[in-house]
PDB file of N, CA and C in Angstrom:
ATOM      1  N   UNK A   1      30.029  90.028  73.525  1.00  0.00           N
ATOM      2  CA  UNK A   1      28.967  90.949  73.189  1.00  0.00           C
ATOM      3  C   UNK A   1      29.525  92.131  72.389  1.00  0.00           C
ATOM      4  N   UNK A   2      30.376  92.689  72.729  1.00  0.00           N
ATOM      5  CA  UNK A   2      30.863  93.616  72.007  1.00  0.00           C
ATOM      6  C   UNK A   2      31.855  93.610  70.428  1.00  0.00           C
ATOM      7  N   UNK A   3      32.156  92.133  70.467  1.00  0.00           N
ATOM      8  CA  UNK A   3      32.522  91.594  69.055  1.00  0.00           C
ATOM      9  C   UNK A   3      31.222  91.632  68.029  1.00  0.00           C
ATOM     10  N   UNK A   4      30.168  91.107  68.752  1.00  0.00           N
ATOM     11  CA  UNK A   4      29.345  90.737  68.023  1.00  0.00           C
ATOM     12  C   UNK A   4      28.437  92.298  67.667  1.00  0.00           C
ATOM     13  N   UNK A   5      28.759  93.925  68.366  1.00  0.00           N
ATOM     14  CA  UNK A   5      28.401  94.869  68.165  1.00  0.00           C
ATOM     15  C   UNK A   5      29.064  95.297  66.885  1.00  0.00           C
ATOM     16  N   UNK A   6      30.305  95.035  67.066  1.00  0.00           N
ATOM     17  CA  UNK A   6      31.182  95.348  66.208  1.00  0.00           C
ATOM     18  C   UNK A   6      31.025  94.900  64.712  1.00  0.00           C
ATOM     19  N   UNK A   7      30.679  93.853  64.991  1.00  0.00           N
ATOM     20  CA  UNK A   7      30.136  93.308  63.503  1.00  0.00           C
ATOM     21  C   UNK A   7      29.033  93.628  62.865  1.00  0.00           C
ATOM     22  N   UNK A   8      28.137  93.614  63.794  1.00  0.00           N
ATOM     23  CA  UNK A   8      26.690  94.544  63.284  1.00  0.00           C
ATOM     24  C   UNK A   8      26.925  95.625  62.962  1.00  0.00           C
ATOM     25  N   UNK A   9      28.012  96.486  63.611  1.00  0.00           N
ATOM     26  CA  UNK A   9      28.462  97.648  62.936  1.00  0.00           C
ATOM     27  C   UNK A   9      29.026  97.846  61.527  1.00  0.00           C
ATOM     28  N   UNK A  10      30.123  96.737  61.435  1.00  0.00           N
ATOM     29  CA  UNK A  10      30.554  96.899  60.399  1.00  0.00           C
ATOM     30  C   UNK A  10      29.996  96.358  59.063  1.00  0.00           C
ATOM     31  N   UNK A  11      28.765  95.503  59.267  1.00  0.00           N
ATOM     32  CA  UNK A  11      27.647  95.114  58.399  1.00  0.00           C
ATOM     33  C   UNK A  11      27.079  95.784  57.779  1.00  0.00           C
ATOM     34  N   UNK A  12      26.278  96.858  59.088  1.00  0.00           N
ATOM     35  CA  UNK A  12      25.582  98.001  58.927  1.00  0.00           C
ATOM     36  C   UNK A  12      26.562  99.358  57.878  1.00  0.00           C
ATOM     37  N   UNK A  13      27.284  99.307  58.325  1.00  0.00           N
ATOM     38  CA  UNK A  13      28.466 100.366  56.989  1.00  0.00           C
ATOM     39  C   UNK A  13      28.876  99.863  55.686  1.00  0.00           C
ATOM     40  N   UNK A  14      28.285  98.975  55.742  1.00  0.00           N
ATOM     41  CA  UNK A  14      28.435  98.684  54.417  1.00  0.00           C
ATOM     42  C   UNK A  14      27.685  98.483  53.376  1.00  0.00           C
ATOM     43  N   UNK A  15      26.523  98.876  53.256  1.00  0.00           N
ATOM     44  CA  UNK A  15      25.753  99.358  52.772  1.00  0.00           C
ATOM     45  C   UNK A  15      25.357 100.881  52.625  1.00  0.00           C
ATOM     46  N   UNK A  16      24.376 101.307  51.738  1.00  0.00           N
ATOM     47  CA  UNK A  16      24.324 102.731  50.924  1.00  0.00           C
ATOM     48  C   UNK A  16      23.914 103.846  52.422  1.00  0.00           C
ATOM     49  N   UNK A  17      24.247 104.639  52.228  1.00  0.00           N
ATOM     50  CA  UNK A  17      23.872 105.687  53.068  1.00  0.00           C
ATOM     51  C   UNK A  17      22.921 105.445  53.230  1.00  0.00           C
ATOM     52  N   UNK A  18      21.865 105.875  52.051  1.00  0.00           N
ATOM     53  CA  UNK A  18      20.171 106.464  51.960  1.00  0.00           C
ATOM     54  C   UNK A  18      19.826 104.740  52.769  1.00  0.00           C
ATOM     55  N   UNK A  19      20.130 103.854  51.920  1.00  0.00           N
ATOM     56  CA  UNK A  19      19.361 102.600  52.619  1.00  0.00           C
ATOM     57  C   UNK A  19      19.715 103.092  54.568  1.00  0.00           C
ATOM     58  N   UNK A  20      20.807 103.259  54.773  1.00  0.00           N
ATOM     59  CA  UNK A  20      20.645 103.195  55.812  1.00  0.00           C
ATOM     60  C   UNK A  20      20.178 104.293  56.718  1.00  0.00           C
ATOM     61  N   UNK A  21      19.915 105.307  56.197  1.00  0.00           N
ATOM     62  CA  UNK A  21      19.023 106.560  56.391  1.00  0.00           C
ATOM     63  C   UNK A  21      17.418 106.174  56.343  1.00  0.00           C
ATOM     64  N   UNK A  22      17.112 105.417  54.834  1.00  0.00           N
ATOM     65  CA  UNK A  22      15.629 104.289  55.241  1.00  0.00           C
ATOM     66  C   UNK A  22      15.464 103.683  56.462  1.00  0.00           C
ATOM     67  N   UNK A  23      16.443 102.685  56.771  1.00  0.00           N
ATOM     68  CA  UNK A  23      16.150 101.610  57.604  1.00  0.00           C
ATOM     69  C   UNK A  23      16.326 102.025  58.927  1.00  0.00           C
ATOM     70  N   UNK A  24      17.135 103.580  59.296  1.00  0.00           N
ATOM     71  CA  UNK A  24      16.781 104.067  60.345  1.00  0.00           C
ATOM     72  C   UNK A  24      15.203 104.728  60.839  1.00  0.00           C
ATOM     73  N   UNK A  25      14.896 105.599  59.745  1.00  0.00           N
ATOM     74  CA  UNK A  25      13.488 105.747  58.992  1.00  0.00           C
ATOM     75  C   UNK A  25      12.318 104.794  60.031  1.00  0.00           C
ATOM     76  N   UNK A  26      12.195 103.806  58.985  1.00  0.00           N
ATOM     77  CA  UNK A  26      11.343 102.900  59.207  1.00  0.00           C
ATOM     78  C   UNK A  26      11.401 102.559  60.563  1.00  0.00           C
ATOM     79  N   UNK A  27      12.628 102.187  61.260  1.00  0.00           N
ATOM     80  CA  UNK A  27      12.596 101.355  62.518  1.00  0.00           C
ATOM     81  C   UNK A  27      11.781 102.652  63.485  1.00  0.00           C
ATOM     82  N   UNK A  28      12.679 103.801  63.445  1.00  0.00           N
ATOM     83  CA  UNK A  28      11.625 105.242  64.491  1.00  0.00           C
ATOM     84  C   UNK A  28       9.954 105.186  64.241  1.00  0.00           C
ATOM     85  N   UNK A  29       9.191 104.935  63.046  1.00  0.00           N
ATOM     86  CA  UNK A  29       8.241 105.029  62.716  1.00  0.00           C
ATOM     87  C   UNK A  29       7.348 103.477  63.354  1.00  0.00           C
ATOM     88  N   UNK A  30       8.121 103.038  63.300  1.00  0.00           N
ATOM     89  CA  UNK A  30       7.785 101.145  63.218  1.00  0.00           C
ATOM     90  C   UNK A  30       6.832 101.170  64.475  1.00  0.00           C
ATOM     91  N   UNK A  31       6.762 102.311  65.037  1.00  0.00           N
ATOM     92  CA  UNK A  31       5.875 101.902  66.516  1.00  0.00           C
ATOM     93  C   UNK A  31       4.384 102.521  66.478  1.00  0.00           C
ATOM     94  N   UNK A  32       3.531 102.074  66.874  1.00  0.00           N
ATOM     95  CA  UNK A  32       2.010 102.393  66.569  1.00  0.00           C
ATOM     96  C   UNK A  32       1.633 103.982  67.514  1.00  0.00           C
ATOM     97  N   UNK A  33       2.687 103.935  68.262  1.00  0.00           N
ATOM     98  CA  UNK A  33       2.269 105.218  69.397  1.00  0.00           C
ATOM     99  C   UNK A  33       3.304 106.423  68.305  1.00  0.00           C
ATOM    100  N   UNK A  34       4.116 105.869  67.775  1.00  0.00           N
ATOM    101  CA  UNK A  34       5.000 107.195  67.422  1.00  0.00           C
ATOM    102  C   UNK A  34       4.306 107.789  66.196  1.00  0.00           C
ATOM    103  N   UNK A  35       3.795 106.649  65.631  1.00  0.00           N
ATOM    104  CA  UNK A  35       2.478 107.126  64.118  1.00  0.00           C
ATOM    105  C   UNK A  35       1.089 107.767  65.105  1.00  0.00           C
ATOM    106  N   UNK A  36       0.724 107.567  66.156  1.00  0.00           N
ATOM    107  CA  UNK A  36      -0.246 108.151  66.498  1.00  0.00           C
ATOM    108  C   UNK A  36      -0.189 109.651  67.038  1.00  0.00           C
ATOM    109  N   UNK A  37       1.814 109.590  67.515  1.00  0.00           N
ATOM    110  CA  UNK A  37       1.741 111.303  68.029  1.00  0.00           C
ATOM    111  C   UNK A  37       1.887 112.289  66.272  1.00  0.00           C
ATOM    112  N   UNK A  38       2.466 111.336  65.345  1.00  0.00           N
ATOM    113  CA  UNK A  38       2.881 112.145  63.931  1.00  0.00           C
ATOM    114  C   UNK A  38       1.124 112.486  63.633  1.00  0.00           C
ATOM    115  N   UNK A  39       0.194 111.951  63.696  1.00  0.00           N
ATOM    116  CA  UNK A  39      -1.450 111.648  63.147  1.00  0.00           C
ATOM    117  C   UNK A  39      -1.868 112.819  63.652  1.00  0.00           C
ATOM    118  N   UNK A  40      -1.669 112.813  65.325  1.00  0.00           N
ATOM    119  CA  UNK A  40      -2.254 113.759  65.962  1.00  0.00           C
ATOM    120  C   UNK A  40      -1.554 115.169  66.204  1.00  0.00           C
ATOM    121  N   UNK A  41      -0.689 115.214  65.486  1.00  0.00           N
ATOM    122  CA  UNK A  41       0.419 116.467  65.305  1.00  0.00           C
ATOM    123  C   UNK A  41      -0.304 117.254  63.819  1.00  0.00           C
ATOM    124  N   UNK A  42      -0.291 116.011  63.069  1.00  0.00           N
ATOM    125  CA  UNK A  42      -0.921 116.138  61.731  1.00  0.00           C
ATOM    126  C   UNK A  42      -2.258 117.046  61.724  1.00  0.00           C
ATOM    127  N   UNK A  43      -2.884 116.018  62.524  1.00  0.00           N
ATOM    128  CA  UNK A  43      -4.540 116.273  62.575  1.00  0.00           C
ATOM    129  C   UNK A  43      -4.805 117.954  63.166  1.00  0.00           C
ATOM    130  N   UNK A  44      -3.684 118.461  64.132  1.00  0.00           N
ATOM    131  CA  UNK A  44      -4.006 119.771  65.179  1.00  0.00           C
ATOM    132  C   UNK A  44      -3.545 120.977  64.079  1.00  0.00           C
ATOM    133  N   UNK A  45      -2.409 120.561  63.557  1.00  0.00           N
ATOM    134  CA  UNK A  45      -2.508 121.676  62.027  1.00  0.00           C
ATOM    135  C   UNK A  45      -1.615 122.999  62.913  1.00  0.00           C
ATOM    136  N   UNK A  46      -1.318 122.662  64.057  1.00  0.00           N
ATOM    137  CA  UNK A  46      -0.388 123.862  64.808  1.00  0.00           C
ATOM    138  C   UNK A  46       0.672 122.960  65.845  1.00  0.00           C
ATOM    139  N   UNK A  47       1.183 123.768  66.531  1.00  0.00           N
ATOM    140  CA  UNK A  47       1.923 123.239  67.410  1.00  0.00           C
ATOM    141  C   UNK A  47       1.335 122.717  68.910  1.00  0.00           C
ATOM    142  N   UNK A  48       1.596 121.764  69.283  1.00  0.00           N
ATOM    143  CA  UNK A  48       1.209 121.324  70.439  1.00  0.00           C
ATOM    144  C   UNK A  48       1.928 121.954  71.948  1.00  0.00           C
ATOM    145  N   UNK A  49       0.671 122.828  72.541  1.00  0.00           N
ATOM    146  CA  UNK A  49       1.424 123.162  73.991  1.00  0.00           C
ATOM    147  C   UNK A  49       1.411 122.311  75.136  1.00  0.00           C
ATOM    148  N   UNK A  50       1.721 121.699  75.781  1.00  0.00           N
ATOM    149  CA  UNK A  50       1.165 120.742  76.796  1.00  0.00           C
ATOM    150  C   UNK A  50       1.718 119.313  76.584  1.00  0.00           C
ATOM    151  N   UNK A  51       0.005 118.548  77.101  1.00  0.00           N
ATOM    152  CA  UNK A  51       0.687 117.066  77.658  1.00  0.00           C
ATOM    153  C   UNK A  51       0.314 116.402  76.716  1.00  0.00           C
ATOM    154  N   UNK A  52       0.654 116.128  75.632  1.00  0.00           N
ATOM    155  CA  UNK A  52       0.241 115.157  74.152  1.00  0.00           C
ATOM    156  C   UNK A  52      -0.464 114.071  74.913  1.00  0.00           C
ATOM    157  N   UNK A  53      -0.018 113.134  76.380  1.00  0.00           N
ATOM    158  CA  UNK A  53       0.056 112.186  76.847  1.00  0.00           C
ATOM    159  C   UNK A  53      -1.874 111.993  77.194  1.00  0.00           C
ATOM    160  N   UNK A  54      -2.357 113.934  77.724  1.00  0.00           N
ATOM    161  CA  UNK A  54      -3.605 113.690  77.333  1.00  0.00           C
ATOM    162  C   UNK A  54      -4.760 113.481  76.196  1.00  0.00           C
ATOM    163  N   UNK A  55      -4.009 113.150  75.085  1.00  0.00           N
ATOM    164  CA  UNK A  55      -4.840 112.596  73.976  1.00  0.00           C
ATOM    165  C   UNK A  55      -4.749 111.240  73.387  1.00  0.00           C
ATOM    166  N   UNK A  56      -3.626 110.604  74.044  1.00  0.00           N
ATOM    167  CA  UNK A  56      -3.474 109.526  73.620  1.00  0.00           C
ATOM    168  C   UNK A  56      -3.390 108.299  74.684  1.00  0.00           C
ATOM    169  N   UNK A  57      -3.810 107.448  74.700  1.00  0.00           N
ATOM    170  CA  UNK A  57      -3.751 106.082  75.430  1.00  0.00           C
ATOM    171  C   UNK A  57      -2.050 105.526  76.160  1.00  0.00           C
ATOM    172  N   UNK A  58      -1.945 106.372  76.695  1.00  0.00           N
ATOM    173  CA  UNK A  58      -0.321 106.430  77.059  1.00  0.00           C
ATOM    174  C   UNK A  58       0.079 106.921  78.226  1.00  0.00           C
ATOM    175  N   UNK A  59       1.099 105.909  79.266  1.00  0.00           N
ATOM    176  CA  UNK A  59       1.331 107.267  80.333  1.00  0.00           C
ATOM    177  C   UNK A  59       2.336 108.297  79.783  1.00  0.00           C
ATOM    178  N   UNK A  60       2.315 109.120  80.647  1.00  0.00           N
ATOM    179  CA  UNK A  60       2.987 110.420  80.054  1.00  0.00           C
ATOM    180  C   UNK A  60       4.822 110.221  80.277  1.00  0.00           C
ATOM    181  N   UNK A  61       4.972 108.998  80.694  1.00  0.00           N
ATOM    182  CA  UNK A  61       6.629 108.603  80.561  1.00  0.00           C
ATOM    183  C   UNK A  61       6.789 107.558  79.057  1.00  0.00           C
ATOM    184  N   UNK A  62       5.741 107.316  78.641  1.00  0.00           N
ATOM    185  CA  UNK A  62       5.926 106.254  77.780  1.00  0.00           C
ATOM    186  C   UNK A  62       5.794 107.582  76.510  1.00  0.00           C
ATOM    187  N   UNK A  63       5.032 108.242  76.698  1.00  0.00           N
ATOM    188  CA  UNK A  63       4.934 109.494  75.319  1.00  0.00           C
ATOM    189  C   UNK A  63       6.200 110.096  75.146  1.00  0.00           C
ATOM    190  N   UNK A  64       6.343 110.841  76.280  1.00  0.00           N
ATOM    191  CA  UNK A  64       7.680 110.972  76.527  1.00  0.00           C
ATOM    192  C   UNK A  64       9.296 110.683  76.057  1.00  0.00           C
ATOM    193  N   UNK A  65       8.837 108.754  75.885  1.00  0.00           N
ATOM    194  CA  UNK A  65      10.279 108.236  75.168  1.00  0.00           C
ATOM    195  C   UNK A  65       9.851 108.440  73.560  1.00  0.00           C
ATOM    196  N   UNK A  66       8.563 108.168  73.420  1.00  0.00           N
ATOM    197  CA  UNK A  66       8.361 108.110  71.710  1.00  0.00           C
ATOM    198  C   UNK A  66       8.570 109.030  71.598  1.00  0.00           C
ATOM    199  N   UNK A  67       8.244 110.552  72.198  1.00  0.00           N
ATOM    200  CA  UNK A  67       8.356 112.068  71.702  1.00  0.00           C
ATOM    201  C   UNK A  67      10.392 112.288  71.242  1.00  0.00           C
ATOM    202  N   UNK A  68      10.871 111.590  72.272  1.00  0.00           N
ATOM    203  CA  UNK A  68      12.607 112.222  72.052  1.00  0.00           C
ATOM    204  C   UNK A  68      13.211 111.260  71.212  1.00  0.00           C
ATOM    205  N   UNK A  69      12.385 109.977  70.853  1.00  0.00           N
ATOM    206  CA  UNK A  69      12.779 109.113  69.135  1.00  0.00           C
ATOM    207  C   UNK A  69      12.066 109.924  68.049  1.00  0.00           C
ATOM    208  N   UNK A  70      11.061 110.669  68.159  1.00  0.00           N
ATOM    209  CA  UNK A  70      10.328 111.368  67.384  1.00  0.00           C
ATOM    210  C   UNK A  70      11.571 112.685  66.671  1.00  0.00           C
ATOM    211  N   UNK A  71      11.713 113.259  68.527  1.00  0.00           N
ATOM    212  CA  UNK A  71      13.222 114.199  67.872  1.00  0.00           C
ATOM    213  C   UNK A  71      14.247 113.930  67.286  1.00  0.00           C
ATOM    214  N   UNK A  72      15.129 112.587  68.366  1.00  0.00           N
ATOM    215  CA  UNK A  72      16.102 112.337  67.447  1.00  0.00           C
ATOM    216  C   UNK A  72      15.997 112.105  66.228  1.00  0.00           C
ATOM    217  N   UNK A  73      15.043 111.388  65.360  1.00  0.00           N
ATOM    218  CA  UNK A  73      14.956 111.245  63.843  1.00  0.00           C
ATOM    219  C   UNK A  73      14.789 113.150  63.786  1.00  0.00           C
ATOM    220  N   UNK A  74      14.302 113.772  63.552  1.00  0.00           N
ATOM    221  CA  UNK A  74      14.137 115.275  63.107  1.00  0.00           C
ATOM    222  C   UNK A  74      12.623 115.342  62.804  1.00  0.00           C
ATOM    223  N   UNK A  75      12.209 114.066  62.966  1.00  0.00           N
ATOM    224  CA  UNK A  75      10.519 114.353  62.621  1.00  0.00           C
ATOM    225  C   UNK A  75       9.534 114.916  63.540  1.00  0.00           C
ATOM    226  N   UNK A  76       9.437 115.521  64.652  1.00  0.00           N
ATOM    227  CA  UNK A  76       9.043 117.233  65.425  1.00  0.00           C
ATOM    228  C   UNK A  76      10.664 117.907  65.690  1.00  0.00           C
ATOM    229  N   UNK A  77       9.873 118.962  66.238  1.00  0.00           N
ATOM    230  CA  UNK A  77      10.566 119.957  67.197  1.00  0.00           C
ATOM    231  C   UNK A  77      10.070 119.903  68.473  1.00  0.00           C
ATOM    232  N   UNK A  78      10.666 120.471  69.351  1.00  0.00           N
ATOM    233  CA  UNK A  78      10.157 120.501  70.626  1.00  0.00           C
ATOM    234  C   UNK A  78      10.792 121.362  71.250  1.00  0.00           C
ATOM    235  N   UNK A  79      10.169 122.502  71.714  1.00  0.00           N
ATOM    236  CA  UNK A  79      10.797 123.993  71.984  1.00  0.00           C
ATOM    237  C   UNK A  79       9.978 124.124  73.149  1.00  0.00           C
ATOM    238  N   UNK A  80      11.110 124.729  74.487  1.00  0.00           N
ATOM    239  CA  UNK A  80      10.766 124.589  76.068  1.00  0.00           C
ATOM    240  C   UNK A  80       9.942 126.235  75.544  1.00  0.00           C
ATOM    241  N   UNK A  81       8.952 126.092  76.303  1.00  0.00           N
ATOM    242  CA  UNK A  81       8.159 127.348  76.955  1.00  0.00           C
ATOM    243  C   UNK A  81       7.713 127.554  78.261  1.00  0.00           C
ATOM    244  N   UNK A  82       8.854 127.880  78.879  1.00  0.00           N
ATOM    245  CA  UNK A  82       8.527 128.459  80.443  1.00  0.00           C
ATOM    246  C   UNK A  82       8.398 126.580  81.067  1.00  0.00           C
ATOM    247  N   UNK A  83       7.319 126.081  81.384  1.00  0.00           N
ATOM    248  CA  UNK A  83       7.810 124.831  81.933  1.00  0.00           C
ATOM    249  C   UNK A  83       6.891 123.393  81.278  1.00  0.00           C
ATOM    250  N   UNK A  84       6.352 124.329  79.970  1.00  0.00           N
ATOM    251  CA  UNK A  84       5.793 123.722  78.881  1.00  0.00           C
ATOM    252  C   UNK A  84       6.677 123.328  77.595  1.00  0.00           C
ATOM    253  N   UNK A  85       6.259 122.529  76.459  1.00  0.00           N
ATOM    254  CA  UNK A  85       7.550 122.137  75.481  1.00  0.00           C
ATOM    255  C   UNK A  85       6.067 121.858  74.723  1.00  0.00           C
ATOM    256  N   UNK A  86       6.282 122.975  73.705  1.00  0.00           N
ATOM    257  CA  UNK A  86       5.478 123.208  72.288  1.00  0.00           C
ATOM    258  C   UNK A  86       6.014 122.103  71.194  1.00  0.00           C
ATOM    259  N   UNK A  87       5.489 121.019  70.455  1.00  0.00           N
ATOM    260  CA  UNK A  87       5.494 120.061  70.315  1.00  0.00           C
ATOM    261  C   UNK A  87       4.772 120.379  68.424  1.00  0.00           C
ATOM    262  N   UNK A  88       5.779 120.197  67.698  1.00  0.00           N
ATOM    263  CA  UNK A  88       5.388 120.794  66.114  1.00  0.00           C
ATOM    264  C   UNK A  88       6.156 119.196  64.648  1.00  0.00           C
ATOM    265  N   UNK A  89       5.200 119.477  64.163  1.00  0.00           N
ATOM    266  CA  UNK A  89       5.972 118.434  63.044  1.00  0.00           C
ATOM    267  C   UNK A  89       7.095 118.899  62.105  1.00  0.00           C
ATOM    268  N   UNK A  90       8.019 118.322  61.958  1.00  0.00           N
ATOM    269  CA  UNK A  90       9.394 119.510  60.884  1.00  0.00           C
ATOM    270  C   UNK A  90       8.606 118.542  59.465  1.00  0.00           C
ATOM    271  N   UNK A  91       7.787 119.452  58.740  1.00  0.00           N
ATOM    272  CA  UNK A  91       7.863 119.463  57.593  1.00  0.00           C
ATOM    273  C   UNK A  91       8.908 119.277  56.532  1.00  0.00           C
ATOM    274  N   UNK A  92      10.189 119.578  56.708  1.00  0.00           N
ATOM    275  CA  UNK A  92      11.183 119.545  55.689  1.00  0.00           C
ATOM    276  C   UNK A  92      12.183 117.888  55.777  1.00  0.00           C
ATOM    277  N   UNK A  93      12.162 117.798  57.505  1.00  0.00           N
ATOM    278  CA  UNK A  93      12.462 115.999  57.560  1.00  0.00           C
ATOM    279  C   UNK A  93      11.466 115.414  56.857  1.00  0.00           C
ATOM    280  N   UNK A  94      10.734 115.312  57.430  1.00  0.00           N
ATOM    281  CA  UNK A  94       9.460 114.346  56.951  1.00  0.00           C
ATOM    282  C   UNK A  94       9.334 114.777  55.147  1.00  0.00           C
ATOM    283  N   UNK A  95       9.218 115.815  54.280  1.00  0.00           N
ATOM    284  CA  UNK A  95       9.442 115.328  52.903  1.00  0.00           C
ATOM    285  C   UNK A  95      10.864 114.696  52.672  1.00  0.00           C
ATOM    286  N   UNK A  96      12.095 115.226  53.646  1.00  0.00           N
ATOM    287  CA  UNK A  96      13.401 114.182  52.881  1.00  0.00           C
ATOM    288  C   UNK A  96      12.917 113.048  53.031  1.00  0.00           C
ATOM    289  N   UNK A  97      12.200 112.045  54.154  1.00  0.00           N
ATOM    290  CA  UNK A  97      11.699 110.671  54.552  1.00  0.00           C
ATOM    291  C   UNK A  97      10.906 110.157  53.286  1.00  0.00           C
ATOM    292  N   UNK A  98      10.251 110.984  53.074  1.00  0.00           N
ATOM    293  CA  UNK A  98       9.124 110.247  51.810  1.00  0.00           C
ATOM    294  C   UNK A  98       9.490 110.469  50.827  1.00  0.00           C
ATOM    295  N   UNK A  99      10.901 111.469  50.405  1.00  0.00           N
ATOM    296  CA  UNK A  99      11.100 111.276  49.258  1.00  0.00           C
ATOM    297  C   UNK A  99      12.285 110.082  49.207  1.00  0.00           C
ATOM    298  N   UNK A 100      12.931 109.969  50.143  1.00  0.00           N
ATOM    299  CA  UNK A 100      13.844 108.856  50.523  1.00  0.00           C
ATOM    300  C   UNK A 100      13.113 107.288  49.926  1.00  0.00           C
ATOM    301  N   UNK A 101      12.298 107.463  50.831  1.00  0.00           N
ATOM    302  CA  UNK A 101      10.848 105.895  50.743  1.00  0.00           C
ATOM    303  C   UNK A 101      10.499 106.296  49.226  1.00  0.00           C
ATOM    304  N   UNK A 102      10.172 107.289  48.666  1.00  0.00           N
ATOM    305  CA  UNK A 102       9.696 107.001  46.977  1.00  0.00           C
ATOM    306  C   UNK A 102      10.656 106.262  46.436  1.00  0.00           C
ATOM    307  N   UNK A 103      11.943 107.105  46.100  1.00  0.00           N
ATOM    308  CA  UNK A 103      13.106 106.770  45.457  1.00  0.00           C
ATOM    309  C   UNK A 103      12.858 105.313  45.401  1.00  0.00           C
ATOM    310  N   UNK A 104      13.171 105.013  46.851  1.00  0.00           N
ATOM    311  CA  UNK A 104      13.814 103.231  46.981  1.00  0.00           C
ATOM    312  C   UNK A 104      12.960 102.346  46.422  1.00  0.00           C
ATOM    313  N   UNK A 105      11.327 102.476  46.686  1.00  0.00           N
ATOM    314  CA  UNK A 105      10.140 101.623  46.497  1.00  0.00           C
ATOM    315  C   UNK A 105       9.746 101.934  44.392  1.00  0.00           C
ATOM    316  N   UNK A 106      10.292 102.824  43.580  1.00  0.00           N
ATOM    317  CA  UNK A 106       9.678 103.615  43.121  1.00  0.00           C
ATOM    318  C   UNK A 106      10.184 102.401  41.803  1.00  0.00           C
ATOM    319  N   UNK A 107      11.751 101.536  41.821  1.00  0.00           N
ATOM    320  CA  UNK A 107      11.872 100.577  41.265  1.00  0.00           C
ATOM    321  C   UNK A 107      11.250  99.553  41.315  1.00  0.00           C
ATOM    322  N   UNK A 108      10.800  99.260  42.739  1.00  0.00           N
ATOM    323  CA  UNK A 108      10.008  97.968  43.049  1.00  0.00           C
ATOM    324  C   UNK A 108       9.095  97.603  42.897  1.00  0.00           C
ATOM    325  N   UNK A 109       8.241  99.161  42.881  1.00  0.00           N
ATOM    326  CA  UNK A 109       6.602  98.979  42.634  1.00  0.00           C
ATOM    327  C   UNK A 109       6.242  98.867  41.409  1.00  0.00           C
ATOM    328  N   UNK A 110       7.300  99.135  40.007  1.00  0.00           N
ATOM    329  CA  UNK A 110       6.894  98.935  39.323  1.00  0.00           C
ATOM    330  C   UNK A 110       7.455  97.638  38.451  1.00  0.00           C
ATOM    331  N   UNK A 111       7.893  96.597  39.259  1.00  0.00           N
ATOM    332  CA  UNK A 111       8.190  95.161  38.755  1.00  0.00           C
ATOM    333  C   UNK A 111       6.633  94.636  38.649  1.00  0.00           C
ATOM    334  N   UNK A 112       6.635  93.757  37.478  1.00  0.00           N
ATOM    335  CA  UNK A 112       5.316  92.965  37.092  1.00  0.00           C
ATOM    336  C   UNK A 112       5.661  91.520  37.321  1.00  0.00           C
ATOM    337  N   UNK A 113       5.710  91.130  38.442  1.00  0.00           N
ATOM    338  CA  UNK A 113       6.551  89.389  38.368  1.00  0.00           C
ATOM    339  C   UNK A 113       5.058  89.074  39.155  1.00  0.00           C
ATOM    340  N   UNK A 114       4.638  87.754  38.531  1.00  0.00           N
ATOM    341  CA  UNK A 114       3.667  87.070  38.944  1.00  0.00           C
ATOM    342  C   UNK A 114       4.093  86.050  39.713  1.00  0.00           C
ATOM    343  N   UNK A 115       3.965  85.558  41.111  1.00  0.00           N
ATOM    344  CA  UNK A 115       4.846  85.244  41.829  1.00  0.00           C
ATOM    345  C   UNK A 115       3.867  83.742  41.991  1.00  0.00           C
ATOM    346  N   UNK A 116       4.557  82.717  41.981  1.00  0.00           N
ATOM    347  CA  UNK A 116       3.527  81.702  41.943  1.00  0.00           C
ATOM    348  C   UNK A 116       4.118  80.423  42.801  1.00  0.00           C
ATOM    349  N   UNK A 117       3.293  79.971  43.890  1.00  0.00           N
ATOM    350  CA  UNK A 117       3.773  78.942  45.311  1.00  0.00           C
ATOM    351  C   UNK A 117       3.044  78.201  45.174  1.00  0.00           C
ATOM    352  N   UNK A 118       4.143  77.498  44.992  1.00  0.00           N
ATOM    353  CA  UNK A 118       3.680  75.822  45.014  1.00  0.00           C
ATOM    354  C   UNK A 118       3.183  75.168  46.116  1.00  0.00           C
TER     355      UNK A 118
END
């Protein structure tokens, strides 16, 4: 098991930073609850005081893990208040992310190949 970590590791390094700054990207986002706390972070236009867990279809241990993949990528903050944790989107991650995702897609989207299956 740990050979076979090792190799995924050394797979994974060998390729471009940014790709792998994307493909970390994508995988944090890849979950339907972690786009629903970014939506509803979005949608409140301030910082969140309280239990996010009451707006969304979630127990409050399962919000919980998406909220500290949410942090580790840098896409909120989450700042203790007394025995509350104010819950905010970092604007400045989230444009490096989409300008990351332009860049990469920005060659691709504009290929004209008519793709044709037999």
């Amino acid at each position: 098991m740990f050979a076979t970590y090792i190799f995924n590791m050394i797979k994974k390094e060998l390729f471009d930073s940014n790709l792998q700054e994307i493909a970390q990207f994508a995988k944090v986002i890849s979950h339907p609850a972690r786009l629903a706390i970014l939506s509803y972070l979005a949608e409140t236009k301030t910082c969140i005081s309280g239990d996010i867990s009451d707006f969304l279809p979630l127990s409050r241990t399962t919000v919980s893990q998406h909220l500290t993949e949410l942090k580790k990528m840098g896409l909120i903050h989450g700042e203790i208040d007394g025995l509350k944790v104010n819950y905010c989107l970092c604007s400045s991650s989230i444009e490096k992310y989409l300008h990351l995702f332009d860049a990469f897609f920005k060659p691709i989207k504009g290929v004209d190949i008519a793709c044709v299956i037999n």
